[in-house]
Protein backbone atom coordinates (compact mmCIF):
# COMPACT_ATOMS: atom_id res chain seq x y z
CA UNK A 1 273.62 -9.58 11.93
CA UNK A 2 273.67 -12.61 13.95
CA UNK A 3 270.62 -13.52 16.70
CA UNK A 4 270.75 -16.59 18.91
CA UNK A 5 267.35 -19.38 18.27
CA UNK A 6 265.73 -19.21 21.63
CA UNK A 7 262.97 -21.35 23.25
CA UNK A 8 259.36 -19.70 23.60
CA UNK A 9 257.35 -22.14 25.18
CA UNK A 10 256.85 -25.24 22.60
CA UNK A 11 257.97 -23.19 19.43
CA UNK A 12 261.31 -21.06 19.27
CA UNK A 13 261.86 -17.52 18.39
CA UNK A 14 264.33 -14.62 17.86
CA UNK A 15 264.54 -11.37 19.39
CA UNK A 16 265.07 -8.01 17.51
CA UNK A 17 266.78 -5.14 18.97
CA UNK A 18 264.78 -2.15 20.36
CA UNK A 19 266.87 -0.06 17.67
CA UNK A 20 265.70 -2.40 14.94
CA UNK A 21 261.56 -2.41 15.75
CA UNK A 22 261.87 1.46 15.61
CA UNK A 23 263.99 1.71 12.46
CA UNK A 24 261.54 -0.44 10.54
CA UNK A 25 258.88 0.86 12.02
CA UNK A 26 257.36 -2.63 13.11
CA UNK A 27 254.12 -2.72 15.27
CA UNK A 28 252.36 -5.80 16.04
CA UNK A 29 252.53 -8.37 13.31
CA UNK A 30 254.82 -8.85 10.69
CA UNK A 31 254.95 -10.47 7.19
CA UNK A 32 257.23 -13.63 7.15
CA UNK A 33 257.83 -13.73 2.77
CA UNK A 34 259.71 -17.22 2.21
CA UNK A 35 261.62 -17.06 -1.01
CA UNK A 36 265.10 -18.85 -2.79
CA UNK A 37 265.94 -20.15 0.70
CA UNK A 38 265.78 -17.10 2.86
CA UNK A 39 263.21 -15.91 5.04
CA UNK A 40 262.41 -11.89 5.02
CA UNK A 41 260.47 -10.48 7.59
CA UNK A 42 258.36 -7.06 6.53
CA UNK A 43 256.29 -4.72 8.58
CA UNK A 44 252.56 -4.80 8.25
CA UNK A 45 251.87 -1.13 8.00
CA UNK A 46 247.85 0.58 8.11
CA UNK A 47 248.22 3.93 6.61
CA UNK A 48 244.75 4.47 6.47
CA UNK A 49 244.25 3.54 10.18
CA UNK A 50 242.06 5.90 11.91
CA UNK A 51 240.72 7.72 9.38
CA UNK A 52 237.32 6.59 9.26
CA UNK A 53 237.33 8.60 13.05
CA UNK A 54 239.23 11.38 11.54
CA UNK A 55 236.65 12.04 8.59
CA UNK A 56 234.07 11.86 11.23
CA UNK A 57 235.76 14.15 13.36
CA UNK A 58 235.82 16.57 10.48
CA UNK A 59 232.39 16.27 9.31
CA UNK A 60 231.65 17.15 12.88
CA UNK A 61 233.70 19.75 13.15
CA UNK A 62 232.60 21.37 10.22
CA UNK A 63 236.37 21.13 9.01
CA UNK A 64 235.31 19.08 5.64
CA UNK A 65 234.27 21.45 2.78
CA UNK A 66 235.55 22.08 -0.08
CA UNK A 67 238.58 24.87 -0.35
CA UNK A 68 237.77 25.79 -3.81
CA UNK A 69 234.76 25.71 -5.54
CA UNK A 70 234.90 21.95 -8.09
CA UNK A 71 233.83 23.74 -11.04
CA UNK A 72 235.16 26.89 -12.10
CA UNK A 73 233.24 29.43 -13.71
CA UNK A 74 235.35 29.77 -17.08
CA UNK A 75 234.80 25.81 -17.37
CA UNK A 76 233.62 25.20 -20.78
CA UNK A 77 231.43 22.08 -19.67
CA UNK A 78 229.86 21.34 -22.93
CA UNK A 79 232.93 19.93 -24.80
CA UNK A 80 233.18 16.48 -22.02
CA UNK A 81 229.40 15.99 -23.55
């Protein structure tokens, strides 16, 4: 794919295709990895955003126990000692 250099203010820029950002899912920032002579340009992704909130939500909500009990009563404990 070929894009035309443009001007942006003192620096100049590129601009990617609507159908591009959404493909690569690209938000705000980007990664800019320089290697052998090419420049690649990589999403920044969070996949953890939010879910500091969403925990909290939860704990609120009452939504965060346990759906099965963490030990189980034919559990032979004394062999991990």
């Amino acid at each position: 794919m070929e894009l035309s250099v443009i001007k942006i203010g003192n620096s100049k820029g590129f601009r990617l295709s609507k159908t591009l950002i959404e493909k690569y899912n690209i938000k705000d920032k980007v990664e800019l990895i320089l290697e052998k002579g090419q420049i690649i340009i990589k999403p920044i992704s969070s996949p953890r955003q939010g879910w500091e909130k969403a925990f909290k939500e939860m704990n609120e909500n009452g939504d965060d126990q346990l759906l099965f009990n963490d030990v189980f009563e034919n559990e032979n404990l004394e062999e991990w000692s």
